[in-house]
PDB file of N, CA and C in Angstrom:
ATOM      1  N   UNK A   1       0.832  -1.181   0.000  1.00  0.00           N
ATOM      2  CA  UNK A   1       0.000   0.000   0.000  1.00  0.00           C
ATOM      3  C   UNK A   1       0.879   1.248   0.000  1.00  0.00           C
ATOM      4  N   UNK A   2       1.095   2.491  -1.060  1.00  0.00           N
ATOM      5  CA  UNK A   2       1.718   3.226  -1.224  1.00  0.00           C
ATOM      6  C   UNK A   2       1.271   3.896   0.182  1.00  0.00           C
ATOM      7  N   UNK A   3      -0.120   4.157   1.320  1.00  0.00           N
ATOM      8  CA  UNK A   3       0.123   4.676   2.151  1.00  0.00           C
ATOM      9  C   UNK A   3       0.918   4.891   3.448  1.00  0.00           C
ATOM     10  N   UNK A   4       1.189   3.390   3.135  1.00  0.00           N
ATOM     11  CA  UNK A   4       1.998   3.043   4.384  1.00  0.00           C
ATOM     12  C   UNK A   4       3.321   3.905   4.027  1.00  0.00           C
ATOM     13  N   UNK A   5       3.679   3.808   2.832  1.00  0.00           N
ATOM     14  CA  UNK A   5       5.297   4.261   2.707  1.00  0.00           C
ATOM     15  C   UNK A   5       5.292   5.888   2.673  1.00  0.00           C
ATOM     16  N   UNK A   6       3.766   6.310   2.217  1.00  0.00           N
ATOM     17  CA  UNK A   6       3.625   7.837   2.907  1.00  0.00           C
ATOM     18  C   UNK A   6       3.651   8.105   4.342  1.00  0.00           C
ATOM     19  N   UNK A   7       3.237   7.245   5.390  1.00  0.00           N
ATOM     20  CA  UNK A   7       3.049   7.423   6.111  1.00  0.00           C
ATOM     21  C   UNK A   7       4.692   6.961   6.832  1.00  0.00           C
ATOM     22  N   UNK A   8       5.612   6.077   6.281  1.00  0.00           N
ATOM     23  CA  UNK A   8       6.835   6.336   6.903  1.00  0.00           C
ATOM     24  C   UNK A   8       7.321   7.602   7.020  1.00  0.00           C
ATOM     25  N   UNK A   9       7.720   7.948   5.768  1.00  0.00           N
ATOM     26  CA  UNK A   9       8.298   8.891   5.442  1.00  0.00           C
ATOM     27  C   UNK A   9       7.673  10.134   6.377  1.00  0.00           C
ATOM     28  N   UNK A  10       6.897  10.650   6.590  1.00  0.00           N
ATOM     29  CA  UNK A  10       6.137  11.616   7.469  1.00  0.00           C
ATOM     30  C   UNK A  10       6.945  11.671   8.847  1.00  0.00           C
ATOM     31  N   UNK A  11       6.913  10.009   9.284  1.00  0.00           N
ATOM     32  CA  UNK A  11       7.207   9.990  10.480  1.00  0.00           C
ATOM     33  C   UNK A  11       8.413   9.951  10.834  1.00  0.00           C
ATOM     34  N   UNK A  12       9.443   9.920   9.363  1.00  0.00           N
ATOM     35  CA  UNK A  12      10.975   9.878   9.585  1.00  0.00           C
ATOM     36  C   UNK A  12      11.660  10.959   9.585  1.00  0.00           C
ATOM     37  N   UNK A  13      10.427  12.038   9.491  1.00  0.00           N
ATOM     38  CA  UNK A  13      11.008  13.328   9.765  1.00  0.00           C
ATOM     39  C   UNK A  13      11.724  13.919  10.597  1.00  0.00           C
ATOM     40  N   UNK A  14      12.736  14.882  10.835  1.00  0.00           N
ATOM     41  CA  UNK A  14      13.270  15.605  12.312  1.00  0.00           C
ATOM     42  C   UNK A  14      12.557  16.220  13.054  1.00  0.00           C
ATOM     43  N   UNK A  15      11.678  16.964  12.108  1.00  0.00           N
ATOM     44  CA  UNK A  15      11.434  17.804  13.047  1.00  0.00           C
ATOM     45  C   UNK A  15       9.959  17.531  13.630  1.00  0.00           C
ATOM     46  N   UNK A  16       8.987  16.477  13.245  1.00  0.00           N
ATOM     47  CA  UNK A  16       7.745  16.090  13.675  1.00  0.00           C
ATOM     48  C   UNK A  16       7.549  16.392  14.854  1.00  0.00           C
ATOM     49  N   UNK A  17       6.409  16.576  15.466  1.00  0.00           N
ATOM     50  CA  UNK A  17       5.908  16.364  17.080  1.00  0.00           C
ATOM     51  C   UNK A  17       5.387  15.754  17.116  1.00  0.00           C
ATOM     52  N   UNK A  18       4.185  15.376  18.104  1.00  0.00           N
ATOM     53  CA  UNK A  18       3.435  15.148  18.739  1.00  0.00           C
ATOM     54  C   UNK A  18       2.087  15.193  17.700  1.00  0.00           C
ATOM     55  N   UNK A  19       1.568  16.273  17.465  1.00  0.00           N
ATOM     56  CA  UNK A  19       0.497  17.212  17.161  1.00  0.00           C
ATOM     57  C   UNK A  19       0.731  16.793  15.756  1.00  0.00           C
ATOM     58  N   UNK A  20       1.919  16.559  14.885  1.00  0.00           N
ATOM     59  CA  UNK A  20       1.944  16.349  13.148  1.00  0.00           C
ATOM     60  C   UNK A  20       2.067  14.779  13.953  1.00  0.00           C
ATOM     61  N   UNK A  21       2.372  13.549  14.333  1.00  0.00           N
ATOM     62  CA  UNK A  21       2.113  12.648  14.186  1.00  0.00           C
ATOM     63  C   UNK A  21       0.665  12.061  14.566  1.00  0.00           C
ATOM     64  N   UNK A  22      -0.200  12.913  15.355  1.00  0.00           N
ATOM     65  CA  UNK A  22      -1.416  12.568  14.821  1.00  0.00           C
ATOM     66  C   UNK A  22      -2.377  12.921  14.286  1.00  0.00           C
ATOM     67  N   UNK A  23      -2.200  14.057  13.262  1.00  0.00           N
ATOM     68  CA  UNK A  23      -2.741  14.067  11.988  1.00  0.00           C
ATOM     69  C   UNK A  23      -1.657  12.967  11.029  1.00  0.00           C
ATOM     70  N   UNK A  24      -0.903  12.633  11.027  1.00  0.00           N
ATOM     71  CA  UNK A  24      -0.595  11.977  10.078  1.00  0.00           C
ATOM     72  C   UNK A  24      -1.038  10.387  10.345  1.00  0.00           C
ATOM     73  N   UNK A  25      -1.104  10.211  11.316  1.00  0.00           N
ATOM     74  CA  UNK A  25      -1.906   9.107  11.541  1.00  0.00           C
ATOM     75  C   UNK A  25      -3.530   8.961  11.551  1.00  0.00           C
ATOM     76  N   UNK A  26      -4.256  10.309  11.835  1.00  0.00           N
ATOM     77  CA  UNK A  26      -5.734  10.445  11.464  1.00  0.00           C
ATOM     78  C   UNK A  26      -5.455  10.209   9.618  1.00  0.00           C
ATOM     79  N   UNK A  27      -4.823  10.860   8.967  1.00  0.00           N
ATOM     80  CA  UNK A  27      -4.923  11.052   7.834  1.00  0.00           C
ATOM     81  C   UNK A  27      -4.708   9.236   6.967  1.00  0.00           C
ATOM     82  N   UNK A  28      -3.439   8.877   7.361  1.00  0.00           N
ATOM     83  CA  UNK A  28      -3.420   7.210   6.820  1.00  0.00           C
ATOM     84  C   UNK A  28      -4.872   6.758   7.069  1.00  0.00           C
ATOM     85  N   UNK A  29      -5.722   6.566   8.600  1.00  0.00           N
ATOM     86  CA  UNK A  29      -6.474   5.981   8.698  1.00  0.00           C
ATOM     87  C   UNK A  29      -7.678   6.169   8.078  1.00  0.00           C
ATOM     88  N   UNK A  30      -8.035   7.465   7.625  1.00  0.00           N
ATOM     89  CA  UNK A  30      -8.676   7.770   6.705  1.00  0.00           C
ATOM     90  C   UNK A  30      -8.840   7.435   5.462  1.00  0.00           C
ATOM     91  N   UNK A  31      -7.284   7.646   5.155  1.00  0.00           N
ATOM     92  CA  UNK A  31      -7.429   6.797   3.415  1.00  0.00           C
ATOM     93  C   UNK A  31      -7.295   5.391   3.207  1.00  0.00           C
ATOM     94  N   UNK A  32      -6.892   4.931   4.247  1.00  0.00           N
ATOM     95  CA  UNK A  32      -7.136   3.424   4.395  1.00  0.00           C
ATOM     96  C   UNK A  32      -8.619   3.196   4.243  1.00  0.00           C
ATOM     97  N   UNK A  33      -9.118   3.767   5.247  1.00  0.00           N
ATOM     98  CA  UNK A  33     -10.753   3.589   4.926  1.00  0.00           C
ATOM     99  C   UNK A  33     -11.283   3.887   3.784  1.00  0.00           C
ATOM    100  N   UNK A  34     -10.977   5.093   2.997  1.00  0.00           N
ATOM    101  CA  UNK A  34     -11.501   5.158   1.664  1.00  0.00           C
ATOM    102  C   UNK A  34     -11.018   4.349   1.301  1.00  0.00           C
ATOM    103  N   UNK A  35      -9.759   3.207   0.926  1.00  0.00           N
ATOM    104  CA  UNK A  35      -9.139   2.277   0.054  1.00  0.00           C
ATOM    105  C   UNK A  35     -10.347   1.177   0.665  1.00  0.00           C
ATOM    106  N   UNK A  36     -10.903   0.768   2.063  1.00  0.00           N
ATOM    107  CA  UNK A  36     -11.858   0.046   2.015  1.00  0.00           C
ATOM    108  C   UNK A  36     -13.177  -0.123   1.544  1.00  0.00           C
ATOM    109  N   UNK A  37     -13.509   1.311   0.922  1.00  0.00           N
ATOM    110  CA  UNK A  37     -15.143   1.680   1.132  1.00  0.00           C
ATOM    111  C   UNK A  37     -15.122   1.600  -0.613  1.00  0.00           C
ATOM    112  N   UNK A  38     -13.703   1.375  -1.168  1.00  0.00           N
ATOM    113  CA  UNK A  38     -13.346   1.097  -2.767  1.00  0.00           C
ATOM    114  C   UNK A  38     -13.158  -0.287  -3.109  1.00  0.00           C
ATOM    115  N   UNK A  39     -13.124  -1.053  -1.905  1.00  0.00           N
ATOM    116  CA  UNK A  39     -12.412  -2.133  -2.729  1.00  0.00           C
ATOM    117  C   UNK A  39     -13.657  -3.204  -3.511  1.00  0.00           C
ATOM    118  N   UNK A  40     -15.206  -3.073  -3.776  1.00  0.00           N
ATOM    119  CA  UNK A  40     -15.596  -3.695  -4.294  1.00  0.00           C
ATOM    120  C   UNK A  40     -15.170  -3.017  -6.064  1.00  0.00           C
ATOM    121  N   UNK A  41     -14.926  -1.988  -5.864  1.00  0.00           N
ATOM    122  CA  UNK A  41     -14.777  -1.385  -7.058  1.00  0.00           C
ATOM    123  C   UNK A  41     -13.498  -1.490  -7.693  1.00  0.00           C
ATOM    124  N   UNK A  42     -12.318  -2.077  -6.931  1.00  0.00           N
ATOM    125  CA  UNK A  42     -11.054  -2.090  -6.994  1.00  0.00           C
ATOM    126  C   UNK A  42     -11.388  -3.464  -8.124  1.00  0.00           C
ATOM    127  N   UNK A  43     -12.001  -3.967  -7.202  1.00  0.00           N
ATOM    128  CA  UNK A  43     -12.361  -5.690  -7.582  1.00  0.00           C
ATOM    129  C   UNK A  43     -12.712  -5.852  -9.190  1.00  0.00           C
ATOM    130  N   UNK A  44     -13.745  -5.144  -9.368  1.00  0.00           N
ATOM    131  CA  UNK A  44     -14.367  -4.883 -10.658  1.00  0.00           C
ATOM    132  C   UNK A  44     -12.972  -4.365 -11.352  1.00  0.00           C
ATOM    133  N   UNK A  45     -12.582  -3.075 -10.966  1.00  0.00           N
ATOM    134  CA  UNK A  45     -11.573  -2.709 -12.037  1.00  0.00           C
ATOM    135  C   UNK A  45     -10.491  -3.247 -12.942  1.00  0.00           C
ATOM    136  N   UNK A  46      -9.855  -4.665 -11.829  1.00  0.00           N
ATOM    137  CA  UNK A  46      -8.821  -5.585 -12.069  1.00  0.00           C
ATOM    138  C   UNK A  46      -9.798  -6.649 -12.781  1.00  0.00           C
ATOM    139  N   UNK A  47     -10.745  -6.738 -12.716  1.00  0.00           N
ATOM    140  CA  UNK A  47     -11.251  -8.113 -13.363  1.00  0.00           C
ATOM    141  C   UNK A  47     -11.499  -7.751 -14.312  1.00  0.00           C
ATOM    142  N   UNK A  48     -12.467  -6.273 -15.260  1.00  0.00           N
ATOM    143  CA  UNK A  48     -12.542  -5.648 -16.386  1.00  0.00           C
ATOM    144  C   UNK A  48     -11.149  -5.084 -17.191  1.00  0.00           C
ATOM    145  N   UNK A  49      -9.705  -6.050 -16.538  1.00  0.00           N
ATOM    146  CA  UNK A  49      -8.991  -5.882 -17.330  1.00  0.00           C
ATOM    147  C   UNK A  49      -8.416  -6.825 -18.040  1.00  0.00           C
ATOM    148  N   UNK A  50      -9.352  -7.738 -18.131  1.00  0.00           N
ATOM    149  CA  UNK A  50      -8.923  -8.806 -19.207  1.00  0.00           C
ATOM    150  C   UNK A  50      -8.327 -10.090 -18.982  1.00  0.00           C
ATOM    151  N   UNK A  51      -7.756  -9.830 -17.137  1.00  0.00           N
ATOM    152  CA  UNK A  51      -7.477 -10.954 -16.698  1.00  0.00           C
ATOM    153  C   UNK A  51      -8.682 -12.762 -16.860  1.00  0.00           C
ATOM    154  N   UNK A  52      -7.753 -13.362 -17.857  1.00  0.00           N
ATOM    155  CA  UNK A  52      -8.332 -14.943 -18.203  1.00  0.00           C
ATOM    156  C   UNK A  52      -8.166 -15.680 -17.576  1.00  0.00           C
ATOM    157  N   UNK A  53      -6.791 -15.461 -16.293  1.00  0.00           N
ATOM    158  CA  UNK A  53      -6.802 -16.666 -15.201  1.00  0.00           C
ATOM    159  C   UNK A  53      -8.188 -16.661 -14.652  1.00  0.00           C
ATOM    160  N   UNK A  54      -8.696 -17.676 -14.263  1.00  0.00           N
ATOM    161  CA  UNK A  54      -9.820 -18.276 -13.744  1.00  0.00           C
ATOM    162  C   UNK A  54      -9.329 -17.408 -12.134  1.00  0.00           C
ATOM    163  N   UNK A  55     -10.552 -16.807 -11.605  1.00  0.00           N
ATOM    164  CA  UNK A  55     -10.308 -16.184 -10.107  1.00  0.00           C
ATOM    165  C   UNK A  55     -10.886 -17.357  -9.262  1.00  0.00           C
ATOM    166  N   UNK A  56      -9.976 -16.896  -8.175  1.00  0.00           N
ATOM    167  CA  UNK A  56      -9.758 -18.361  -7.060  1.00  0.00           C
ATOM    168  C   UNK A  56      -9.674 -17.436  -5.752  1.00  0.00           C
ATOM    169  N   UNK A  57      -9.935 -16.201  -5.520  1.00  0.00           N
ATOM    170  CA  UNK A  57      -9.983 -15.349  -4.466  1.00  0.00           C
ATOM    171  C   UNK A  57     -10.897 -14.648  -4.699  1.00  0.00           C
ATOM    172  N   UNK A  58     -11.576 -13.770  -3.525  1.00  0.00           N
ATOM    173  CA  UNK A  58     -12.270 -13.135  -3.496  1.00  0.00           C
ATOM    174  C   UNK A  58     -11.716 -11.778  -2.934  1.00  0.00           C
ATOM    175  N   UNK A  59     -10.853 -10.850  -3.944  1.00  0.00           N
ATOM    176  CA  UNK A  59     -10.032  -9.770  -3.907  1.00  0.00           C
ATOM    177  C   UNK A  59     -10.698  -9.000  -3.245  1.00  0.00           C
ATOM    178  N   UNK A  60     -11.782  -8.501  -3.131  1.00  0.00           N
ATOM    179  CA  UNK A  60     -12.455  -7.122  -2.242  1.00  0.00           C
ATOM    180  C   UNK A  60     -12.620  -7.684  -0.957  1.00  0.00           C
ATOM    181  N   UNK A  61     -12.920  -9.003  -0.295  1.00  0.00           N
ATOM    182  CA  UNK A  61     -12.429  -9.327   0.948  1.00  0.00           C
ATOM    183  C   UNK A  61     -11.711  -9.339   1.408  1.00  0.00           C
ATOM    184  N   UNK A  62     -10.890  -9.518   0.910  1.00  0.00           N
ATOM    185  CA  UNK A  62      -9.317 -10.316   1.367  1.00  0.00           C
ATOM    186  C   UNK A  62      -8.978  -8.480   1.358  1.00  0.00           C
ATOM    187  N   UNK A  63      -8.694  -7.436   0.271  1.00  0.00           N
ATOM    188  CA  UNK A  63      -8.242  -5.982   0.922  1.00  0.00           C
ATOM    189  C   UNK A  63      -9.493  -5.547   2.062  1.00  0.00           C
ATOM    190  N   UNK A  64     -10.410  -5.941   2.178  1.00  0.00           N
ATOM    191  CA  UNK A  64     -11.101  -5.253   3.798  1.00  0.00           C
ATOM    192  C   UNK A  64     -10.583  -5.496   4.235  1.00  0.00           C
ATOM    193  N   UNK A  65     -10.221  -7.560   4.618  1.00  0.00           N
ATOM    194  CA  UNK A  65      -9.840  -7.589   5.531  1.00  0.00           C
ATOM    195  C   UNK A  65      -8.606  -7.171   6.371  1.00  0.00           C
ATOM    196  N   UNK A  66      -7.931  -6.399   5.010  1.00  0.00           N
ATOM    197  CA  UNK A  66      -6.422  -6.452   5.470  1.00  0.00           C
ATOM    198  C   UNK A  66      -6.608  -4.429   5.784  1.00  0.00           C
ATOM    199  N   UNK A  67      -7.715  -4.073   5.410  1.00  0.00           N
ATOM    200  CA  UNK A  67      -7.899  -2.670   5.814  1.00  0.00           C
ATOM    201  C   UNK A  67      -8.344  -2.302   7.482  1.00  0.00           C
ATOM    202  N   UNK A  68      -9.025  -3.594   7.756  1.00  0.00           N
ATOM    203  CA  UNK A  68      -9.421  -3.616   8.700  1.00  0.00           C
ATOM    204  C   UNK A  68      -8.300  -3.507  10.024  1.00  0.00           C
ATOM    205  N   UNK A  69      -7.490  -4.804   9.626  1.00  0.00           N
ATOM    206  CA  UNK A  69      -6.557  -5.293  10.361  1.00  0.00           C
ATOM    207  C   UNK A  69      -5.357  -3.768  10.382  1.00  0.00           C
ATOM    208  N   UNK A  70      -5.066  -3.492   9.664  1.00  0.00           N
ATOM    209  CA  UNK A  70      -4.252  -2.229   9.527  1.00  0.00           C
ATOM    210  C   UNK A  70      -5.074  -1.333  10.639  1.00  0.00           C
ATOM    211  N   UNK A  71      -6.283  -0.770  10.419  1.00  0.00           N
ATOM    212  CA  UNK A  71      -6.765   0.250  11.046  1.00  0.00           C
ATOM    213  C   UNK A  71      -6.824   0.073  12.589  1.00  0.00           C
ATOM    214  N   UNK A  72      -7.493  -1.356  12.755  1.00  0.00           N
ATOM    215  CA  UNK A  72      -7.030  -1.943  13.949  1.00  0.00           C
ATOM    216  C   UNK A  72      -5.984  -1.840  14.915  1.00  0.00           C
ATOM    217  N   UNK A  73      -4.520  -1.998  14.080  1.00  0.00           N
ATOM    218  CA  UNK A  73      -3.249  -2.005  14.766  1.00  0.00           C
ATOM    219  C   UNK A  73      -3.004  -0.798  14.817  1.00  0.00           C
ATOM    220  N   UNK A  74      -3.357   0.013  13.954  1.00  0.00           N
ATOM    221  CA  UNK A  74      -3.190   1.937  14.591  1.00  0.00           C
ATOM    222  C   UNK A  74      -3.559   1.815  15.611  1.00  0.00           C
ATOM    223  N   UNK A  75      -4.952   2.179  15.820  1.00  0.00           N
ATOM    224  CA  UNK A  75      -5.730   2.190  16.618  1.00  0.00           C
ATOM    225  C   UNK A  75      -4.968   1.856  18.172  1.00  0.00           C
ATOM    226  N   UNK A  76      -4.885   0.449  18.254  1.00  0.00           N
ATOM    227  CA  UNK A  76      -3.974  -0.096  19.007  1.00  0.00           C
ATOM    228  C   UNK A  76      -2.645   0.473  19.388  1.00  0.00           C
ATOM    229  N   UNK A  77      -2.090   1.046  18.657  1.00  0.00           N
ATOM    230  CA  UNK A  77      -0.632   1.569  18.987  1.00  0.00           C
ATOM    231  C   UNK A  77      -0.656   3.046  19.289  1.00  0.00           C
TER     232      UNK A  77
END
């Protein structure tokens, strides 16, 4: 997820506080959530591209679930 590696970088800053690490952490968790509230549409997008392998996953679950689990462990930390 390119957010996560936005969200390093933010935090590998010098001069951050307090106050910029949690907007930058409201902000990941946010677009994480929009990346969840997309992923039936994500789903559609990759499959309307022509892919002929036969699907054997169910791609818009499997990214909730892993949106979930992310938002979760913020949360947590």
């Amino acid at each position: 997820m390119p957010e996560v590696d936005i969200l390093y970088s933010v935090l590998q800053k010098r001069d951050i506080d307090a106050a910029g690490i949690n907007r930058a952490m409201d902000v990941f968790q946010k677009n994480v959530g929009r990346l969840r509230e997309r992923a039936d549409v994500i789903e559609q997008e990759s499959g309307a591209e022509g892919n002929k392998r036969r699907k054997t996953t169910n791609t818009a679950a499997e990214l909730k679930e892993a949106c979930d689990t992310t938002i979760s462990q913020v949360q947590d930390r």
